[in-house]
C-alpha atoms as a PDB file:
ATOM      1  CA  UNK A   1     -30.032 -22.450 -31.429  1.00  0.00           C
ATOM      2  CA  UNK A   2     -29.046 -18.793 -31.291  1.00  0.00           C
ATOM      3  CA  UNK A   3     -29.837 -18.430 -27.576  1.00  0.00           C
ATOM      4  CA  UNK A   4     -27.784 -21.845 -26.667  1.00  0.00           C
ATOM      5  CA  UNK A   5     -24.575 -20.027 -28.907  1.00  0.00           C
ATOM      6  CA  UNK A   6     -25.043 -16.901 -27.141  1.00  0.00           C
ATOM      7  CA  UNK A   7     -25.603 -18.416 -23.098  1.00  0.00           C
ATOM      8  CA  UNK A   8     -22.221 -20.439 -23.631  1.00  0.00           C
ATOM      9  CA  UNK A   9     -20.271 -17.310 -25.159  1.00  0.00           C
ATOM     10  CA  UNK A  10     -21.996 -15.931 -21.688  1.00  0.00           C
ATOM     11  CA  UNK A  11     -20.940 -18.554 -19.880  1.00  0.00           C
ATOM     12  CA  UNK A  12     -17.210 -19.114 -20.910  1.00  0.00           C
ATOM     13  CA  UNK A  13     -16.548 -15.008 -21.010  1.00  0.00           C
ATOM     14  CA  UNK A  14     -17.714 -15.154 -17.119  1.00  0.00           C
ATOM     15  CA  UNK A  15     -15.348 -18.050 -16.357  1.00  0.00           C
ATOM     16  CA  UNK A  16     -12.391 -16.924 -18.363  1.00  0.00           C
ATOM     17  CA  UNK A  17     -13.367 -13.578 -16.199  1.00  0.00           C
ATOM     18  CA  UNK A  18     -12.934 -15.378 -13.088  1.00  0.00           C
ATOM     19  CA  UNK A  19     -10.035 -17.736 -13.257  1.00  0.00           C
ATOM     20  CA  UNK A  20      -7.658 -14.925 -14.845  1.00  0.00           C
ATOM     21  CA  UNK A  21      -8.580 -12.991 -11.904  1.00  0.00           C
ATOM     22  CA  UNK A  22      -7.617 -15.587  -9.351  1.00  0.00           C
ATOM     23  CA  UNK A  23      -4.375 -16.711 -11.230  1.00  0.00           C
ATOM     24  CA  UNK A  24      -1.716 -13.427 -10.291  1.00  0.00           C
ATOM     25  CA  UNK A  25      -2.971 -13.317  -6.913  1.00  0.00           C
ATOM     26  CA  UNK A  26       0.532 -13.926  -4.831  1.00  0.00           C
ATOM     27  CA  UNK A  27      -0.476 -13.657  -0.772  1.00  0.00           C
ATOM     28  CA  UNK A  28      -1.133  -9.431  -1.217  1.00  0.00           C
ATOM     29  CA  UNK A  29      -1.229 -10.430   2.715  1.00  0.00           C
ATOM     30  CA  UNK A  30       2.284 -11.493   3.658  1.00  0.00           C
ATOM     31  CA  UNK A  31       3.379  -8.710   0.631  1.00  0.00           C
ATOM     32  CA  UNK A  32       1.888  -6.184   2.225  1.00  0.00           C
ATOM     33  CA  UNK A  33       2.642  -6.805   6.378  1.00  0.00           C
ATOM     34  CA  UNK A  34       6.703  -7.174   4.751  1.00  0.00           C
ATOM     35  CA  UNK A  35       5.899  -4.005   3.492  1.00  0.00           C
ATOM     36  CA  UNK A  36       4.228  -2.588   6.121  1.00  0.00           C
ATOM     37  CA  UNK A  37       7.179  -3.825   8.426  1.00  0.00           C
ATOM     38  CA  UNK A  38      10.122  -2.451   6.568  1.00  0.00           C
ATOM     39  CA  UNK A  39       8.297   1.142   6.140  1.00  0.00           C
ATOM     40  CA  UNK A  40       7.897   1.166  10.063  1.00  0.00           C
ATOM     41  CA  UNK A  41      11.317   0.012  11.012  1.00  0.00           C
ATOM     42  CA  UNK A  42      12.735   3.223   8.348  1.00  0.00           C
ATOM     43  CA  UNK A  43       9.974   5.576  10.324  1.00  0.00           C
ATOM     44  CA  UNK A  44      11.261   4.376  13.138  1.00  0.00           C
ATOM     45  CA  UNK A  45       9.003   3.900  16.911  1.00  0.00           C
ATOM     46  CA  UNK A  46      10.464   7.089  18.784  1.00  0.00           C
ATOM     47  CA  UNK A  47       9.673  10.744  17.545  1.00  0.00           C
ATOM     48  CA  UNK A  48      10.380  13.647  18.879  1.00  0.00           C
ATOM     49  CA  UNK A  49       6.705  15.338  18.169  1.00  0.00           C
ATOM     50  CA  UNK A  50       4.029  16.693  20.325  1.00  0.00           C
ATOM     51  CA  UNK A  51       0.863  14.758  20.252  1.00  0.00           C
ATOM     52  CA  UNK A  52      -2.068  15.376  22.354  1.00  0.00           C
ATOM     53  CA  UNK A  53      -4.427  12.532  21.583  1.00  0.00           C
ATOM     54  CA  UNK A  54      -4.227   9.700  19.806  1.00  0.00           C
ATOM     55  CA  UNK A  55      -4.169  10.108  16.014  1.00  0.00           C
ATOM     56  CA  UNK A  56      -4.721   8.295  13.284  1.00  0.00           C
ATOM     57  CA  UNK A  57      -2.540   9.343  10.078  1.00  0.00           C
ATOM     58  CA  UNK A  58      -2.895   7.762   6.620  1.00  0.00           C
ATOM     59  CA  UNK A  59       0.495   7.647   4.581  1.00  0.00           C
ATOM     60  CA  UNK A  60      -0.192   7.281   0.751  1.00  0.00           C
ATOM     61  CA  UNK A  61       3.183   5.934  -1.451  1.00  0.00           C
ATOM     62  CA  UNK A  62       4.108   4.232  -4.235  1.00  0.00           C
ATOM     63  CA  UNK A  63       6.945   2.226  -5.186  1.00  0.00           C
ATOM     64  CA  UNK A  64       8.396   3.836  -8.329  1.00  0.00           C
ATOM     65  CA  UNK A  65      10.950   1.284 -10.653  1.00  0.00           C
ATOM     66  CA  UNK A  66      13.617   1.359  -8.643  1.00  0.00           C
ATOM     67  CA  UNK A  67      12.349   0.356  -5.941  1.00  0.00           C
ATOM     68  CA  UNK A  68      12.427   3.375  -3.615  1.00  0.00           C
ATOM     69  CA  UNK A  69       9.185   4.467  -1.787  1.00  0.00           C
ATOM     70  CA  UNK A  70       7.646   7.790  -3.589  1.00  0.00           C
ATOM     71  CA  UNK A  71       5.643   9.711  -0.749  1.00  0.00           C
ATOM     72  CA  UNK A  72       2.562  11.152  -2.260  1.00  0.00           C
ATOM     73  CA  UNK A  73       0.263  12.318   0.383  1.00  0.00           C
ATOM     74  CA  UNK A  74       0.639  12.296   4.367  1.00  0.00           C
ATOM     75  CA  UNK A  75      -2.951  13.344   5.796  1.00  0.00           C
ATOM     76  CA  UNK A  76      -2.686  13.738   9.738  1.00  0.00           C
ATOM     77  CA  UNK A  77      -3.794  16.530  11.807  1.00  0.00           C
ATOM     78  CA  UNK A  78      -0.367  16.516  13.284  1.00  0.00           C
ATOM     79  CA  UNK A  79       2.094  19.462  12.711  1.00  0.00           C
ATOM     80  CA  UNK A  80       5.170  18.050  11.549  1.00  0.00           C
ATOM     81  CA  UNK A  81       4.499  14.409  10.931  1.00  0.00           C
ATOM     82  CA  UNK A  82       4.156  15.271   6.969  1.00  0.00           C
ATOM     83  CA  UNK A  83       7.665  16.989   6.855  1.00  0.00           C
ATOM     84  CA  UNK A  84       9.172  13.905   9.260  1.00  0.00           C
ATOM     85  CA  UNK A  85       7.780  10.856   7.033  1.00  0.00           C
ATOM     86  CA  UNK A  86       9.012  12.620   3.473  1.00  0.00           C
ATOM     87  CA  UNK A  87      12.380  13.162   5.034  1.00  0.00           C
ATOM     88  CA  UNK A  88      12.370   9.284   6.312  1.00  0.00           C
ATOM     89  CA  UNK A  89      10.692   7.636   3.725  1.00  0.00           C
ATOM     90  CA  UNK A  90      11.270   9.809   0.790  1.00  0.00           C
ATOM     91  CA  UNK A  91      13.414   8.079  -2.106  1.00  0.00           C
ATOM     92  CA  UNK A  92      14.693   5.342   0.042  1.00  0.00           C
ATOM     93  CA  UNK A  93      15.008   1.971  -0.973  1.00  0.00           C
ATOM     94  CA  UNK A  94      12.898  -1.135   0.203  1.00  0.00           C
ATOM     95  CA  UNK A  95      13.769  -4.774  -0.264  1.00  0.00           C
ATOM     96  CA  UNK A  96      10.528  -6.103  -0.657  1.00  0.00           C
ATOM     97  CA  UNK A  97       9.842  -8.860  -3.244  1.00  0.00           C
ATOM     98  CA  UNK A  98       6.084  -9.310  -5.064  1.00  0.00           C
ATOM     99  CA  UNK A  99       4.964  -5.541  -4.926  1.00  0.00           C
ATOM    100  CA  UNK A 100       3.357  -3.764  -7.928  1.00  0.00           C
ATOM    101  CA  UNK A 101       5.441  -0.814  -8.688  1.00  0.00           C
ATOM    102  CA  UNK A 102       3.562   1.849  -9.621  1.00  0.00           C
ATOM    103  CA  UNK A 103       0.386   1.289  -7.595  1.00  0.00           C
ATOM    104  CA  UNK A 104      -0.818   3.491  -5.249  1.00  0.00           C
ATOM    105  CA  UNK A 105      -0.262   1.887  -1.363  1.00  0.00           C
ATOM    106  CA  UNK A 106      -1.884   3.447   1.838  1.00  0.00           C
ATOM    107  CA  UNK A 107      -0.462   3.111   5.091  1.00  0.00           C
ATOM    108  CA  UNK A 108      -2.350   3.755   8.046  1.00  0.00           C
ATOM    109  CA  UNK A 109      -0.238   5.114  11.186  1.00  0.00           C
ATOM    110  CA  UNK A 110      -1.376   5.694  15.165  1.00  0.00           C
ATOM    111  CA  UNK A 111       0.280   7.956  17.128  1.00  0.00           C
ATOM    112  CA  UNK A 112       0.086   8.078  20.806  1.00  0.00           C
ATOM    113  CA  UNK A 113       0.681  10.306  23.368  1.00  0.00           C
ATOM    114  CA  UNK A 114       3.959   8.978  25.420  1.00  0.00           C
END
């Protein structure tokens, strides 16, 4: 009797687990590609640096309370990209509905040669 009491506790922990897990997922997909969209329109598609290969740079942000994008990190081999996506992105507001404010967001960015 103690084993059948202590495989349904199992049991209805694991489920409980499971369906509160699926239950605030809203589309992270569409929230994120808005997002993604809106950063790239403020970064803009023309700028004026030197790059000699292709390069891949990874942006890391966060969306602070009200809602303006916080620029943590910019890793990129690139001299000058850092300094140009702080001054672009840096503080500026977003109009992006669904996002978790406070969580850490990474951004992945190519840059070609021209």
């Amino acid at each position: 009797m103690k084993n059948l009491k202590v495989f349904i506790a199992i049991i209805t922990m694991s489920l409980a687990t499971a369906f509160s897990a699926t239950a605030n997922e809203k589309e992270p997909s569409k929230i994120s590609k808005t997002l993604r969209t809106e950063l790239v329109a403020m970064l803009g598609d023309k700028m004026n640096l030197e790059v000699s290969t292709t390069d891949t740079s990874k942006i890391s942000f966060m969306i602070n309370n009200k809602n303006e994008v916080v620029v943590i990190s910019v890793a990129t081999k690139v001299d000058g990209f850092q300094s140009l996506v702080k001054s672009k992105l840096n503080y500026k507001k977003i109009n992006v509905k669904g996002i978790k404010k406070g969580e850490v967001y990474i951004l992945p960015v190519t840059l070609k040669t021209t």
